[in-house]
Protein backbone atom coordinates (compact mmCIF):
# COMPACT_ATOMS: atom_id res chain seq x y z
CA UNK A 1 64.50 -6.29 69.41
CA UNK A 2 68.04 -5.23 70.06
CA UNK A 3 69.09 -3.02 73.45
CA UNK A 4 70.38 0.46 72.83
CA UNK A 5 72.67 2.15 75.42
CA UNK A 6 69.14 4.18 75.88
CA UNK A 7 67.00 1.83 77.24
CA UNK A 8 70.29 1.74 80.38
CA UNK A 9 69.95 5.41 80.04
CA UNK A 10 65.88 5.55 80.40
CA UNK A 11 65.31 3.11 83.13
CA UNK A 12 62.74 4.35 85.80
CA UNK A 13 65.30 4.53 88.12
CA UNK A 14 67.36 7.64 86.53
CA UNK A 15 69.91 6.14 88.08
CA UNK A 16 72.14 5.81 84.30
CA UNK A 17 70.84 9.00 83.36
CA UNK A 18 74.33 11.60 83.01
CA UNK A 19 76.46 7.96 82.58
CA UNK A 20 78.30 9.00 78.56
CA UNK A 21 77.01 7.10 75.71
CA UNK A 22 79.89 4.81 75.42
CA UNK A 23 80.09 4.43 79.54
CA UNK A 24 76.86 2.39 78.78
CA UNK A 25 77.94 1.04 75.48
CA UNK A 26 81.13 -0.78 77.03
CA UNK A 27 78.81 -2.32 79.65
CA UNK A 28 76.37 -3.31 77.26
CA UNK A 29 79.29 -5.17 75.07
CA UNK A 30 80.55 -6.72 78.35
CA UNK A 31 77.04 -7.87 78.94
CA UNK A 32 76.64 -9.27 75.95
CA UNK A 33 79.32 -11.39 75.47
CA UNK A 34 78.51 -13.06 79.03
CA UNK A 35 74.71 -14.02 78.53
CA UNK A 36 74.15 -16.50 75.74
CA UNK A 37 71.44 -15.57 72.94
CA UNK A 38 70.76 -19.05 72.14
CA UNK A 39 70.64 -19.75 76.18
CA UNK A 40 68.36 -17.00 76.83
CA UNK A 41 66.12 -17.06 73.76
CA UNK A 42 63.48 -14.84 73.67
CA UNK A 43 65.06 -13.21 77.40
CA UNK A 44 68.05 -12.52 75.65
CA UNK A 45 67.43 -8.42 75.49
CA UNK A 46 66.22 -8.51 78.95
CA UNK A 47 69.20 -10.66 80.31
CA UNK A 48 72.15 -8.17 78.62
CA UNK A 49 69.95 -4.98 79.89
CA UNK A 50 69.75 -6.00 83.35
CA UNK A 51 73.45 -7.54 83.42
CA UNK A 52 74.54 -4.37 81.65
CA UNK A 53 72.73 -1.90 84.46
CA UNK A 54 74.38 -4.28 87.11
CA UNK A 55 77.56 -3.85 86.00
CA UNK A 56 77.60 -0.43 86.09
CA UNK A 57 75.93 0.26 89.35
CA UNK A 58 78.80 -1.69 90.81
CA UNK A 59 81.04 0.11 88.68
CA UNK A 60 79.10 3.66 90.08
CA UNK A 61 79.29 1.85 93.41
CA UNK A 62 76.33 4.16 94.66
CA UNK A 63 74.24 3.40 97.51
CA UNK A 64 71.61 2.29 95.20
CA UNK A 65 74.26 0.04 93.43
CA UNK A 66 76.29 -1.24 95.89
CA UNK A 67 75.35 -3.51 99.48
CA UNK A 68 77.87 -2.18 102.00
CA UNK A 69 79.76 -5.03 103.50
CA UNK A 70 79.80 -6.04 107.14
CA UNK A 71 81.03 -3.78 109.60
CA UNK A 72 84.72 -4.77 110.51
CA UNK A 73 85.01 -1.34 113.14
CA UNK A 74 83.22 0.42 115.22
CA UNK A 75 84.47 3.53 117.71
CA UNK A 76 81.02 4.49 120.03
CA UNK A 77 82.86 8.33 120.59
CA UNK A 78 82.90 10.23 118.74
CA UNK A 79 80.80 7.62 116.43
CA UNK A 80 82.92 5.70 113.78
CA UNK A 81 82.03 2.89 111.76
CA UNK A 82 84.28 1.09 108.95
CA UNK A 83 82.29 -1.02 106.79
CA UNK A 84 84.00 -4.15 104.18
CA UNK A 85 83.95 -3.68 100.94
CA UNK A 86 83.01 -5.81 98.53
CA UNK A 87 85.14 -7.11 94.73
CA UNK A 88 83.15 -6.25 91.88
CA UNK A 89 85.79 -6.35 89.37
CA UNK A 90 84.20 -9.52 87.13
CA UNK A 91 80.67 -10.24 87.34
CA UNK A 92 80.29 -13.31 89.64
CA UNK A 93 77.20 -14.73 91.14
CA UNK A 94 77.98 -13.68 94.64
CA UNK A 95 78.23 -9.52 92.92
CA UNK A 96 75.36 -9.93 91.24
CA UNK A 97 73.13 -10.00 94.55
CA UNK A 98 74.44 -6.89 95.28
CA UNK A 99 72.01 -5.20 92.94
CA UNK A 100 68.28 -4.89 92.12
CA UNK A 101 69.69 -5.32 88.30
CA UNK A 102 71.82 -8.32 88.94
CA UNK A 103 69.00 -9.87 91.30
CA UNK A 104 66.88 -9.03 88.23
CA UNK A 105 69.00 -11.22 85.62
CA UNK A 106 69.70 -13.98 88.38
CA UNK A 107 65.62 -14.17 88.21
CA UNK A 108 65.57 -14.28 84.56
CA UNK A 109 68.54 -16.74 84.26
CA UNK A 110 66.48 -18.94 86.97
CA UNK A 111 63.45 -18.93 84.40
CA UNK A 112 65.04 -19.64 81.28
CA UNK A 113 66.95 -23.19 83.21
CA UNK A 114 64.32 -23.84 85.10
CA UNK A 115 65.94 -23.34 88.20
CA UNK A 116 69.25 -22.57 90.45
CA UNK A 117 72.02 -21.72 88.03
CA UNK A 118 75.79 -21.82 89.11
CA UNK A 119 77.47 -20.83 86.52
CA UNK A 120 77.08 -18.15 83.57
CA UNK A 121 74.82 -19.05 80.49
């Protein structure tokens, strides 16, 4: 089975839903070139999808793709709060906590070595 910038597109979450054809494409290709087939095996297509919907709900940086960083300022009146924000330029695996599609991959990655994994396979 091979992933098609659909199956991004069709996840339950709707959240890829109006995100162009070759929006999801690119991430897809990035995806792909940073999880190993012969790594992954039969995970493979599940490993790029996930890694691919990570990268662009950090790229969206919506609510329901981003973790707001810490607060670094606070005003009580008339109520003001600046929050840190986070790099997600590169997929690393601090960003990839930041999603339910990274955390998603990081599980699958953890199956496939058979445990913690530091660096990209």
């Amino acid at each position: 089975m091979s992933i098609s910038w659909t199956d991004i597109r069709d996840l339950p979450s709707g959240e890829f839903a109006t995100i162009s054809q070759s929006a999801i494409q690119a991430a897809l290709d990035e995806a792909s070139r940073e999880a190993s087939a012969s790594v992954f095996g039969a995970r493979y297509d599940d490993a790029v999808k996930y890694l691919a919907a990570h990268l662009l709900a950090c790229l969206r940086g919506g609510s329901r793709g981003m973790v707001a960083g810490a607060v670094v300022s606070e005003t009580v009146g008339p109520i003001s709060r600046s929050f840190g924000g986070s790099s997600v330029m590169a997929p690393s695996a601090d960003s990839l906590g930041s999603t339910s599609y990274g955390r998603r991959f990081q599980d699958i990655r953890r199956q496939v070595a058979g445990g913690p994994v530091g660096a990209w396979v």
